[in-house]
N, C-alpha and C. Protein backbone atom coordinates (compact mmCIF):
# COMPACT_ATOMS: atom_id res chain seq x y z
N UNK A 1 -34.91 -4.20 -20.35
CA UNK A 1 -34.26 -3.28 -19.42
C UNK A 1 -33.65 -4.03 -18.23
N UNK A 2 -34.56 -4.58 -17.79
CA UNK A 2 -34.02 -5.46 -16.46
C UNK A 2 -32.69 -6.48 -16.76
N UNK A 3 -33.23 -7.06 -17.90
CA UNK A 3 -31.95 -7.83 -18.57
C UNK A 3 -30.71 -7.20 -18.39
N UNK A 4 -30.56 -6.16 -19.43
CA UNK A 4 -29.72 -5.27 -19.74
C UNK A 4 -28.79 -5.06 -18.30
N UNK A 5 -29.54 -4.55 -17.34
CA UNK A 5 -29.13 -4.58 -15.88
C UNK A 5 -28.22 -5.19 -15.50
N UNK A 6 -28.94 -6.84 -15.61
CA UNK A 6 -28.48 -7.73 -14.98
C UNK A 6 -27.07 -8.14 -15.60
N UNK A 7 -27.13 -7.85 -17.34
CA UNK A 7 -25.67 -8.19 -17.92
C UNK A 7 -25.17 -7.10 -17.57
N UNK A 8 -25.15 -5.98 -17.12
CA UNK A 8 -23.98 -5.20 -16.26
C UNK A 8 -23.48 -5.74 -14.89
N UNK A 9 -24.38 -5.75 -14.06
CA UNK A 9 -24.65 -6.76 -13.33
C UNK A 9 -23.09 -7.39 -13.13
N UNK A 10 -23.47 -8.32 -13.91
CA UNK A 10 -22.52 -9.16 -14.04
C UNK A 10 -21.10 -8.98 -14.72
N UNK A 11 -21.12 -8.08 -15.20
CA UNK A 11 -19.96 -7.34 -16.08
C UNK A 11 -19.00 -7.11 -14.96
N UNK A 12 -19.62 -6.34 -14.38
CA UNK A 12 -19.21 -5.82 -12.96
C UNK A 12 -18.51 -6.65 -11.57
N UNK A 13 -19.34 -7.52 -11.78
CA UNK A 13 -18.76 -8.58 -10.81
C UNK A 13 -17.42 -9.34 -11.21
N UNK A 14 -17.63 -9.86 -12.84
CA UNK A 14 -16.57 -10.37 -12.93
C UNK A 14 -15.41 -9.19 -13.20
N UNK A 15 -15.41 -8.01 -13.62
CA UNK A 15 -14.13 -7.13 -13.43
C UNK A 15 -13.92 -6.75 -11.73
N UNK A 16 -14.93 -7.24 -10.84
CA UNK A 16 -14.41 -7.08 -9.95
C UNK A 16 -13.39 -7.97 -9.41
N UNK A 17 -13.93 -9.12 -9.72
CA UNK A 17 -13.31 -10.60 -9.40
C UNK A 17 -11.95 -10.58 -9.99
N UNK A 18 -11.90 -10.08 -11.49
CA UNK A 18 -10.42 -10.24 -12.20
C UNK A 18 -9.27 -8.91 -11.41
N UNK A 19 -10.15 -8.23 -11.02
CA UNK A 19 -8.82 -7.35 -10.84
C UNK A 19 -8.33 -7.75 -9.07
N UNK A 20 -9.54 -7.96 -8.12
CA UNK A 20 -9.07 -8.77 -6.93
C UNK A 20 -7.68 -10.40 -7.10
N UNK A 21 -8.37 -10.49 -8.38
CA UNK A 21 -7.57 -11.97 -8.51
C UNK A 21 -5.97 -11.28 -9.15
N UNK A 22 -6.09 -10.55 -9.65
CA UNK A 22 -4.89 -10.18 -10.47
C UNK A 22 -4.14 -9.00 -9.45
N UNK A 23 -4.67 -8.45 -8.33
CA UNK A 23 -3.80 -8.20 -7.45
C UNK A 23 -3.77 -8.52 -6.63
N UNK A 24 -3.99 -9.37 -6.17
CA UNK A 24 -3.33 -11.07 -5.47
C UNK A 24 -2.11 -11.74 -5.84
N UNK A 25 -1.98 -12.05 -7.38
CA UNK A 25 -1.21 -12.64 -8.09
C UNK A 25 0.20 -12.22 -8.30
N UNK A 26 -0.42 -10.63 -8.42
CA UNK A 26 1.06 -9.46 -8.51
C UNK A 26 1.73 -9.37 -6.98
N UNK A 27 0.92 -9.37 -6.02
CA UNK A 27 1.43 -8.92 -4.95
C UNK A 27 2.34 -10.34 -4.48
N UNK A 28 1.71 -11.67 -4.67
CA UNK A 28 2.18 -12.77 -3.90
C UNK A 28 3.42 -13.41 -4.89
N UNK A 29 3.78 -12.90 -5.79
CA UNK A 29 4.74 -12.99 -6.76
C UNK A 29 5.56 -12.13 -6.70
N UNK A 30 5.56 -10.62 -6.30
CA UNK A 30 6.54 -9.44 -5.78
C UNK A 30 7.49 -10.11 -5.14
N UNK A 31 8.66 -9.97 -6.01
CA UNK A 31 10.34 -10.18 -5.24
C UNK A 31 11.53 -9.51 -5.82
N UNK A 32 12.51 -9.64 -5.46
CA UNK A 32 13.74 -8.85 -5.85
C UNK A 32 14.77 -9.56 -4.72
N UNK A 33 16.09 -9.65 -5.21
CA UNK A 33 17.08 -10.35 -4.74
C UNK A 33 18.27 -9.12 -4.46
N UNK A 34 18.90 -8.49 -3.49
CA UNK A 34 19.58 -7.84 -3.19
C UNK A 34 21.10 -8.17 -2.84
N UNK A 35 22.51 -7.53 -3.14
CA UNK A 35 23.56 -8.20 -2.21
C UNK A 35 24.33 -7.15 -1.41
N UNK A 36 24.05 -6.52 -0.28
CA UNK A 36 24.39 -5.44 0.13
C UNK A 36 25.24 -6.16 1.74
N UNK A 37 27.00 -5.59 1.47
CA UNK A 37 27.96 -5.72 2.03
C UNK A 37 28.41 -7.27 2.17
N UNK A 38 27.76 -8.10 1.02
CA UNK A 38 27.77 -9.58 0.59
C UNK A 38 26.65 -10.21 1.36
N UNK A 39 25.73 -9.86 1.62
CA UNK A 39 24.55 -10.39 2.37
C UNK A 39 23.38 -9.99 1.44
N UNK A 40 23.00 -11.23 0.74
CA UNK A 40 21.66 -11.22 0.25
C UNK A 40 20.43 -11.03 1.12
N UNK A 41 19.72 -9.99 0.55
CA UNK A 41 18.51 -9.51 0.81
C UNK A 41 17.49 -9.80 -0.07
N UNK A 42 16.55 -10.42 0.20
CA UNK A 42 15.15 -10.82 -0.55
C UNK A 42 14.26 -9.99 0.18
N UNK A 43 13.13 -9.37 -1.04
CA UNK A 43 12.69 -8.22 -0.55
C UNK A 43 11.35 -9.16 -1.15
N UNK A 44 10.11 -9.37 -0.89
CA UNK A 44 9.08 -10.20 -1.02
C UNK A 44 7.74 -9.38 -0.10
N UNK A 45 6.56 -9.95 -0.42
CA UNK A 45 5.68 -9.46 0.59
C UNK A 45 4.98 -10.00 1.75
N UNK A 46 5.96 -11.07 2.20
CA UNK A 46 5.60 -11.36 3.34
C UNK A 46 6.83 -10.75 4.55
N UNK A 47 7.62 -9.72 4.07
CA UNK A 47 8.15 -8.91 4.90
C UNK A 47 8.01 -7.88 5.33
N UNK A 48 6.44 -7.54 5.06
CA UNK A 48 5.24 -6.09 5.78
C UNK A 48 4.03 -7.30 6.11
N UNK A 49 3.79 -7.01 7.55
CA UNK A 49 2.29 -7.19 7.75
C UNK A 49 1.91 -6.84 7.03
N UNK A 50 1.54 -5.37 6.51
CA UNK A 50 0.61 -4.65 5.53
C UNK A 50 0.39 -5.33 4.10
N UNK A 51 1.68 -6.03 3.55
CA UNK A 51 1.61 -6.52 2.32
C UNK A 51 0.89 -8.09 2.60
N UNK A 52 0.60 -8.44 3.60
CA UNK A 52 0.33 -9.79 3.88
C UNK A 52 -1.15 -9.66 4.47
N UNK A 53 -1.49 -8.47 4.57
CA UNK A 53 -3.29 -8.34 5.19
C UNK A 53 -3.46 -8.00 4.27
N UNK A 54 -3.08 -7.20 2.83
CA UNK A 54 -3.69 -7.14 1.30
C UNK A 54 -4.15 -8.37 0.69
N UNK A 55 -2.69 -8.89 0.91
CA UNK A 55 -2.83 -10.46 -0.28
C UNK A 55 -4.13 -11.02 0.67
N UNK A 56 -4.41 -11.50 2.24
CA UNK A 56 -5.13 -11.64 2.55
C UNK A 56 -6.50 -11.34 2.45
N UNK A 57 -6.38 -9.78 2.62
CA UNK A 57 -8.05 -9.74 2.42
C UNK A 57 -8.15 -9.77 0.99
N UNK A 58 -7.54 -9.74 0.06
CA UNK A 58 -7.78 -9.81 -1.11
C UNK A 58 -8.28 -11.20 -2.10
N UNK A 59 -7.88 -11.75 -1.41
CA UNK A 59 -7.52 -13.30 -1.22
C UNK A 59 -9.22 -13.43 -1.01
N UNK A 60 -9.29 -13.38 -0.09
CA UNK A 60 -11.11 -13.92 0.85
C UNK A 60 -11.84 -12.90 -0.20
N UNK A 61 -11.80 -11.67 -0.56
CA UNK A 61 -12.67 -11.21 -1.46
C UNK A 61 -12.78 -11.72 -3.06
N UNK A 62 -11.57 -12.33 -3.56
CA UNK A 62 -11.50 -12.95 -4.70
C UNK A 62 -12.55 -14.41 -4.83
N UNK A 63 -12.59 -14.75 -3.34
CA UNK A 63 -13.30 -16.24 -3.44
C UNK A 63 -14.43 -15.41 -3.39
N UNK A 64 -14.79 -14.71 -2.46
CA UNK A 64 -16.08 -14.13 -2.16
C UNK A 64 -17.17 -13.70 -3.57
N UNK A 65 -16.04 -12.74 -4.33
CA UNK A 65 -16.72 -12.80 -5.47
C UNK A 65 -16.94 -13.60 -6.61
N UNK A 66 -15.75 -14.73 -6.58
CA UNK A 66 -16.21 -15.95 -7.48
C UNK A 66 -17.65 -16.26 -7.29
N UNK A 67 -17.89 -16.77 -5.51
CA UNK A 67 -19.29 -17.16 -5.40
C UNK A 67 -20.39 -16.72 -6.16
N UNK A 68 -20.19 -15.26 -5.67
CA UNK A 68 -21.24 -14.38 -6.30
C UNK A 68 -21.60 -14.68 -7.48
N UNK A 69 -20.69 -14.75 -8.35
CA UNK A 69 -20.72 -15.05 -9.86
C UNK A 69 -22.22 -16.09 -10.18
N UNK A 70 -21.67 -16.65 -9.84
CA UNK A 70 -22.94 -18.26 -9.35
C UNK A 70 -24.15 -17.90 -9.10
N UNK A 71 -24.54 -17.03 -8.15
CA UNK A 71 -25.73 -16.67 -7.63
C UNK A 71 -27.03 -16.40 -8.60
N UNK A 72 -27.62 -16.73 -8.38
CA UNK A 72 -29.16 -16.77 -9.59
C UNK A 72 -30.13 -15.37 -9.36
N UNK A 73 -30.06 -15.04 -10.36
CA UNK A 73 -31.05 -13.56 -10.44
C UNK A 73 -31.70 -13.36 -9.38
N UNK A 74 -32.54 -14.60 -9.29
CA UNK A 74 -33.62 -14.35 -8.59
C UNK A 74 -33.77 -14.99 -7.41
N UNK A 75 -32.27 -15.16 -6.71
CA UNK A 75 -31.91 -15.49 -5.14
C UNK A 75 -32.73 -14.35 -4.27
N UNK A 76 -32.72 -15.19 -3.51
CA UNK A 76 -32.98 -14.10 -2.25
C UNK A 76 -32.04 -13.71 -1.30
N UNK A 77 -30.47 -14.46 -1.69
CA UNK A 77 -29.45 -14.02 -0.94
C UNK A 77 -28.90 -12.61 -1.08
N UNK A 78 -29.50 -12.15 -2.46
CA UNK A 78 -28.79 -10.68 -2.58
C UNK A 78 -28.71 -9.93 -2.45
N UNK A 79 -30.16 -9.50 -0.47
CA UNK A 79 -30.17 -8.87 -0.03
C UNK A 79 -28.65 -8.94 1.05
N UNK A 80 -28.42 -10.02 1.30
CA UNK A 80 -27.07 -10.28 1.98
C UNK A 80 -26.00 -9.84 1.19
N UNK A 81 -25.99 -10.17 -0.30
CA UNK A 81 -24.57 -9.82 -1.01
C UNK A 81 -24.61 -8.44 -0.54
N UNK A 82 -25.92 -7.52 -0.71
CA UNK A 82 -25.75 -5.95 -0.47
C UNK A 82 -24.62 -5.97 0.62
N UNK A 83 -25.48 -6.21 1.94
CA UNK A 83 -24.44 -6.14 3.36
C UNK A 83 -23.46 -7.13 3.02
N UNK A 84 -22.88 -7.92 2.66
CA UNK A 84 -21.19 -8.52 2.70
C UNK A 84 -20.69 -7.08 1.61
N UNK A 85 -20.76 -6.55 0.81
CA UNK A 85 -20.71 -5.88 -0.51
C UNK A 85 -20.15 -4.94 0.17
N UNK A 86 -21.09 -4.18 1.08
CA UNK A 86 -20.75 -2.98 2.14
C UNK A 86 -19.38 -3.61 2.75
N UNK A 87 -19.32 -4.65 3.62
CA UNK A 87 -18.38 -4.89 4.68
C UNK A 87 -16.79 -5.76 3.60
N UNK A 88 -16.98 -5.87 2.27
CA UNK A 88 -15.50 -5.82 1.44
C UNK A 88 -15.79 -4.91 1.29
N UNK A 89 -16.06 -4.03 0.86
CA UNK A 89 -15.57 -2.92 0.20
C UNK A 89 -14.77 -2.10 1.34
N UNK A 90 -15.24 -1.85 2.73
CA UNK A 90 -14.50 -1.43 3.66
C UNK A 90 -13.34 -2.32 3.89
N UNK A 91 -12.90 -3.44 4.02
CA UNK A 91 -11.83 -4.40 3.67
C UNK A 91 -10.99 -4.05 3.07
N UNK A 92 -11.70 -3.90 1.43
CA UNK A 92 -10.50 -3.34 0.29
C UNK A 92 -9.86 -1.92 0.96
N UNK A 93 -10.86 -1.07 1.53
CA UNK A 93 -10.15 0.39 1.64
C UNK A 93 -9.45 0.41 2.46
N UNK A 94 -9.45 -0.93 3.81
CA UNK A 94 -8.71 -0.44 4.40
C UNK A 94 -7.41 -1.53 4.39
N UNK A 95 -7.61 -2.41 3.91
CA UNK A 95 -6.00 -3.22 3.47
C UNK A 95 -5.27 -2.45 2.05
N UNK A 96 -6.18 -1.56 1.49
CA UNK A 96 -5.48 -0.84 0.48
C UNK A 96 -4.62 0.16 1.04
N UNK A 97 -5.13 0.84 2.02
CA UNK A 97 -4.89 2.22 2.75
C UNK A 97 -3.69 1.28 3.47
N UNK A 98 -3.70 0.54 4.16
CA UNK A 98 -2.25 0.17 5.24
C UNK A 98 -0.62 -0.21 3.94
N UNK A 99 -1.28 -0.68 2.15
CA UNK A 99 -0.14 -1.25 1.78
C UNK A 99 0.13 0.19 1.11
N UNK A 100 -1.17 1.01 1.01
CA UNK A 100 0.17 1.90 0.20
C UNK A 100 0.51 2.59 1.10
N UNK A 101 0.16 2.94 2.38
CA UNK A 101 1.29 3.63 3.35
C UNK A 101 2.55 3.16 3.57
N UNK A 102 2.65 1.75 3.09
CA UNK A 102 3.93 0.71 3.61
C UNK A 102 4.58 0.99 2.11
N UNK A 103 4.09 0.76 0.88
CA UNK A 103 4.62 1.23 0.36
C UNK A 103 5.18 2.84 0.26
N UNK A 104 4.71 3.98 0.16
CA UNK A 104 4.97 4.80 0.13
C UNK A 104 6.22 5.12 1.52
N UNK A 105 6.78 4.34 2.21
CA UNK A 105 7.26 4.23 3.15
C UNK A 105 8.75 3.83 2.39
N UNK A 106 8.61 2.71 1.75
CA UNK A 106 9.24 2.14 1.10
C UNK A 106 9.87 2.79 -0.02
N UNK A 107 8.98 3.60 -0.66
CA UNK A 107 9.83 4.77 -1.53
C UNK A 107 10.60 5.75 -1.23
N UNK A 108 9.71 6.35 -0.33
CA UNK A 108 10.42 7.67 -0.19
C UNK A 108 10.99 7.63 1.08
N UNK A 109 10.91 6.67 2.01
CA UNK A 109 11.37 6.71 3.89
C UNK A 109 11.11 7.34 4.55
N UNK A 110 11.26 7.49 5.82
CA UNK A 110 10.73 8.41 6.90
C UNK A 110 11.99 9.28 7.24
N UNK A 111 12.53 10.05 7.16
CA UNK A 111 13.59 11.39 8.01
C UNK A 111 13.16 10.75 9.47
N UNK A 112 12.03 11.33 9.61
CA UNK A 112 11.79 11.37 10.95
C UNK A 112 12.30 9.86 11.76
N UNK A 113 11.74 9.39 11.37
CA UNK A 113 12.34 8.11 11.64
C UNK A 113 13.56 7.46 11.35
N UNK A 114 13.95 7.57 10.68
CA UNK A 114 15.16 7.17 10.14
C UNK A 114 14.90 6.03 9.16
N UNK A 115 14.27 5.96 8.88
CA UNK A 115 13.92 4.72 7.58
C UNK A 115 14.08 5.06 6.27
N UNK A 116 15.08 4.16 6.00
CA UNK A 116 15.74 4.78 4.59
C UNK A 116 14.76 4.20 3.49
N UNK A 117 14.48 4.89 2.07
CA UNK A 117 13.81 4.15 0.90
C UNK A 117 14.71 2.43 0.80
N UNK A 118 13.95 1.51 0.61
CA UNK A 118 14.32 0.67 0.08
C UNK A 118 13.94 0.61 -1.67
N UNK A 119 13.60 1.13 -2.32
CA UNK A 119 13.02 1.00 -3.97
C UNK A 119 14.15 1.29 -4.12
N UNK A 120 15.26 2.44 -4.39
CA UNK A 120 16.60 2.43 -4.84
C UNK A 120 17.16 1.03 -5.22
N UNK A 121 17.26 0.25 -4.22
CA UNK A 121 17.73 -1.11 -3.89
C UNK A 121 17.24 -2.08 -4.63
N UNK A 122 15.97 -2.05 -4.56
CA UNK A 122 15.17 -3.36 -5.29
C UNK A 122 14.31 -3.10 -6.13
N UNK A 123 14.60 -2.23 -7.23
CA UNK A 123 12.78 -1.87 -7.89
C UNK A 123 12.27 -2.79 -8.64
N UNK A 124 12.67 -3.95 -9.12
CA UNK A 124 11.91 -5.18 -9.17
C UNK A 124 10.37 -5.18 -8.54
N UNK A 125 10.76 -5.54 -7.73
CA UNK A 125 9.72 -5.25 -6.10
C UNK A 125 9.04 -4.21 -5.72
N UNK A 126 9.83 -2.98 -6.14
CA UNK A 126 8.51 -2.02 -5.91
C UNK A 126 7.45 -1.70 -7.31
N UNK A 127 8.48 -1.82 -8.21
CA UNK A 127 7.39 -2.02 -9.25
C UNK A 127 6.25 -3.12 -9.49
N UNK A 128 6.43 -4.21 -9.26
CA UNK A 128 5.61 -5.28 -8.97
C UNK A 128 4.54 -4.80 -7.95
N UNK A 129 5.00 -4.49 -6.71
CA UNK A 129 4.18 -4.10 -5.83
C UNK A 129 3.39 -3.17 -6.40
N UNK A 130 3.68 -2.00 -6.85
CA UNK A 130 3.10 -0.79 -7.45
C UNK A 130 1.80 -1.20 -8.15
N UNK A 131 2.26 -1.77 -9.32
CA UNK A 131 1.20 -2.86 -10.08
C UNK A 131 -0.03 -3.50 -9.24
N UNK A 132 0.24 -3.84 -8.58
CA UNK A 132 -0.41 -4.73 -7.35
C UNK A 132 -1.41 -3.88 -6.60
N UNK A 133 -0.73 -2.84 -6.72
CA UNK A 133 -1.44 -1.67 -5.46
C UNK A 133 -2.39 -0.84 -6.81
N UNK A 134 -2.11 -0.71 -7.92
CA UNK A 134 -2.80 -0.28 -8.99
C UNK A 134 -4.13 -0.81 -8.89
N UNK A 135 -3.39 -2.29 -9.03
CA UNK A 135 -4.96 -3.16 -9.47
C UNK A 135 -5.87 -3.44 -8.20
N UNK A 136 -4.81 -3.50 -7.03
CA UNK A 136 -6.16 -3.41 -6.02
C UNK A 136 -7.20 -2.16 -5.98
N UNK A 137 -6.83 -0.73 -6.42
CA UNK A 137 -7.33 0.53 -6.68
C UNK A 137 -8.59 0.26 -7.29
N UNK A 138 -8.25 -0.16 -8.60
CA UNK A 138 -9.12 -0.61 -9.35
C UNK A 138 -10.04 -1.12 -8.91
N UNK A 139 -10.00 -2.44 -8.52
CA UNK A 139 -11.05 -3.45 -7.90
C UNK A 139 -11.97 -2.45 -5.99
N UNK A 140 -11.11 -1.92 -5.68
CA UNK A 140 -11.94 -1.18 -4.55
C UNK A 140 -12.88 0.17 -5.29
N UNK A 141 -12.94 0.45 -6.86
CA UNK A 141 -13.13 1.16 -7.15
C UNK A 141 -14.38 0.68 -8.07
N UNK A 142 -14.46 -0.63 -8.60
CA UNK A 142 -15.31 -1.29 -9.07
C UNK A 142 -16.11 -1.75 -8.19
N UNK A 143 -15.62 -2.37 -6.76
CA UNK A 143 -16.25 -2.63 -5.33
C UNK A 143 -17.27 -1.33 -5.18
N UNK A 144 -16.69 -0.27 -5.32
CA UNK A 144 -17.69 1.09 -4.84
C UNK A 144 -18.90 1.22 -5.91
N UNK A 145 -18.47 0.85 -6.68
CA UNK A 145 -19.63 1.01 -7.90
C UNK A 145 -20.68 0.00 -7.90
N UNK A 146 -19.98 -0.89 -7.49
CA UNK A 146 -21.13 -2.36 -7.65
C UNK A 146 -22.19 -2.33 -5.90
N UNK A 147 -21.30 -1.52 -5.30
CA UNK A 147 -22.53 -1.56 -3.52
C UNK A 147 -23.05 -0.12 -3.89
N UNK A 148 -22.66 0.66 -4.72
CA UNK A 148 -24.10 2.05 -5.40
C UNK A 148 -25.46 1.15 -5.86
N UNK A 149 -24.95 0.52 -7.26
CA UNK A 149 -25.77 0.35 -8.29
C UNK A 149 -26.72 -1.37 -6.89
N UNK A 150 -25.77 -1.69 -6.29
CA UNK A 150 -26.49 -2.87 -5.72
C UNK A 150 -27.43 -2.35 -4.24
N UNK A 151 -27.33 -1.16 -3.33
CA UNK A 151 -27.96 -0.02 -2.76
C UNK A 151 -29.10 0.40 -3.60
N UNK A 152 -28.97 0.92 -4.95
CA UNK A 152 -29.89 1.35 -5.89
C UNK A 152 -31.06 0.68 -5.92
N UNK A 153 -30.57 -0.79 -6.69
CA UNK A 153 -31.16 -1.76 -7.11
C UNK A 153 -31.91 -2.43 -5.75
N UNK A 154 -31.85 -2.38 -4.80
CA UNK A 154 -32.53 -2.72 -3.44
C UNK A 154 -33.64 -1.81 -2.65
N UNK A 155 -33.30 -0.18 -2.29
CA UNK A 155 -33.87 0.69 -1.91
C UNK A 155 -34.80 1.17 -3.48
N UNK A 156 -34.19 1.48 -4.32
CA UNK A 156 -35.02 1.84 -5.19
C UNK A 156 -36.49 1.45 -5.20
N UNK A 157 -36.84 0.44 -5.95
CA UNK A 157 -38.14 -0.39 -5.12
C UNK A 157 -39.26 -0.22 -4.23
N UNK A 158 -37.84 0.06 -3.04
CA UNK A 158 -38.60 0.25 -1.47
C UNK A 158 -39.39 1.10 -1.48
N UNK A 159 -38.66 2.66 -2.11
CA UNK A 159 -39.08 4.26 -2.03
C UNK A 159 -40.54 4.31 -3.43
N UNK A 160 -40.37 3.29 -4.15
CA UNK A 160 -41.34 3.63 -5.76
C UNK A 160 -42.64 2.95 -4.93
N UNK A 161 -42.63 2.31 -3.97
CA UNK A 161 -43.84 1.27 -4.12
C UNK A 161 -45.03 2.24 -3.51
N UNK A 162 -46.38 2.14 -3.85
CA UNK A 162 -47.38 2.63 -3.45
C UNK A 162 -48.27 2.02 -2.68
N UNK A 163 -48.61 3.08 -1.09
CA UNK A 163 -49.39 2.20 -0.36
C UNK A 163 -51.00 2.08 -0.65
């Protein structure tokens, strides 16, 4: 049983790791080449803060969870992975939450503002991005599952033991 666990466990970690790593990859590779009134426009993601605190925190959580990978059953650090576990996962939600507002900005524009869609223009780029913003979903969604079952696996214990 415990076994069994532990190869989820780990199942878990590394689909967390692949999909952090794989929307990293999509996002820092997002481009499209534009020529509007003979002036090329390159549309990339280091032209939103927002797309550049994703790849970022995404970035530090991809190493973060490589580490993990490594870690031995029977560490005693993994009362710490719990609390780092808690504090990415708030990371992912909230560098997820700033790119798809920037994206969704990017699609449809603001009236109010006057900010026109750029996706018309370049969907290269927003599709790439899109992708990107998929797979970070994913991975903040595998993140939520792995600080339950790793909450579980910690308190559980606490509450069974008899004085």
């Amino acid at each position: 049983m415990a076994k069994t666990r532990w190869v989820c466990h780990l199942l878990l970690r590394f689909l967390a790791f692949a999909a952090t790593l794989s929307a990293v990859i999509m996002m820092a590779t997002s481009h499209d080449t534009v020529t509007i009134f003979t002036v090329p426009f390159e549309a990339k993601y280091t032209n939103s803060p927002a797309f550049k605190y994703f790849v970022i925190a995404y970035s530090v959580i991809t190493v973060y969870g490589f580490f993990v990978l490594f870690l031995p059953a029977k560490s005693l650090l993994w009362q710490l992975v719990v609390a780092l576990d808690l504090v990415f996962t708030m990371l992912l939600v909230s560098s997820l939450s700033a790119a798809v507002a920037i994206a969704q900005v990017g699609k449809k524009g603001n009236n109010s503002a006057g900010w026109l869609p750029i996706c018309d223009s370049v969907p290269k780029y927003c599709d790439e991005a899109t992708r990107a913003l998929i797979a970070g979903f994913i991975a903040m969604i595998i993140y939520i599952i792995l600080l339950l079952h790793s909450l579980h696996t910690i308190i559980d214990p606490l509450l069974l033991r008899k004085n």
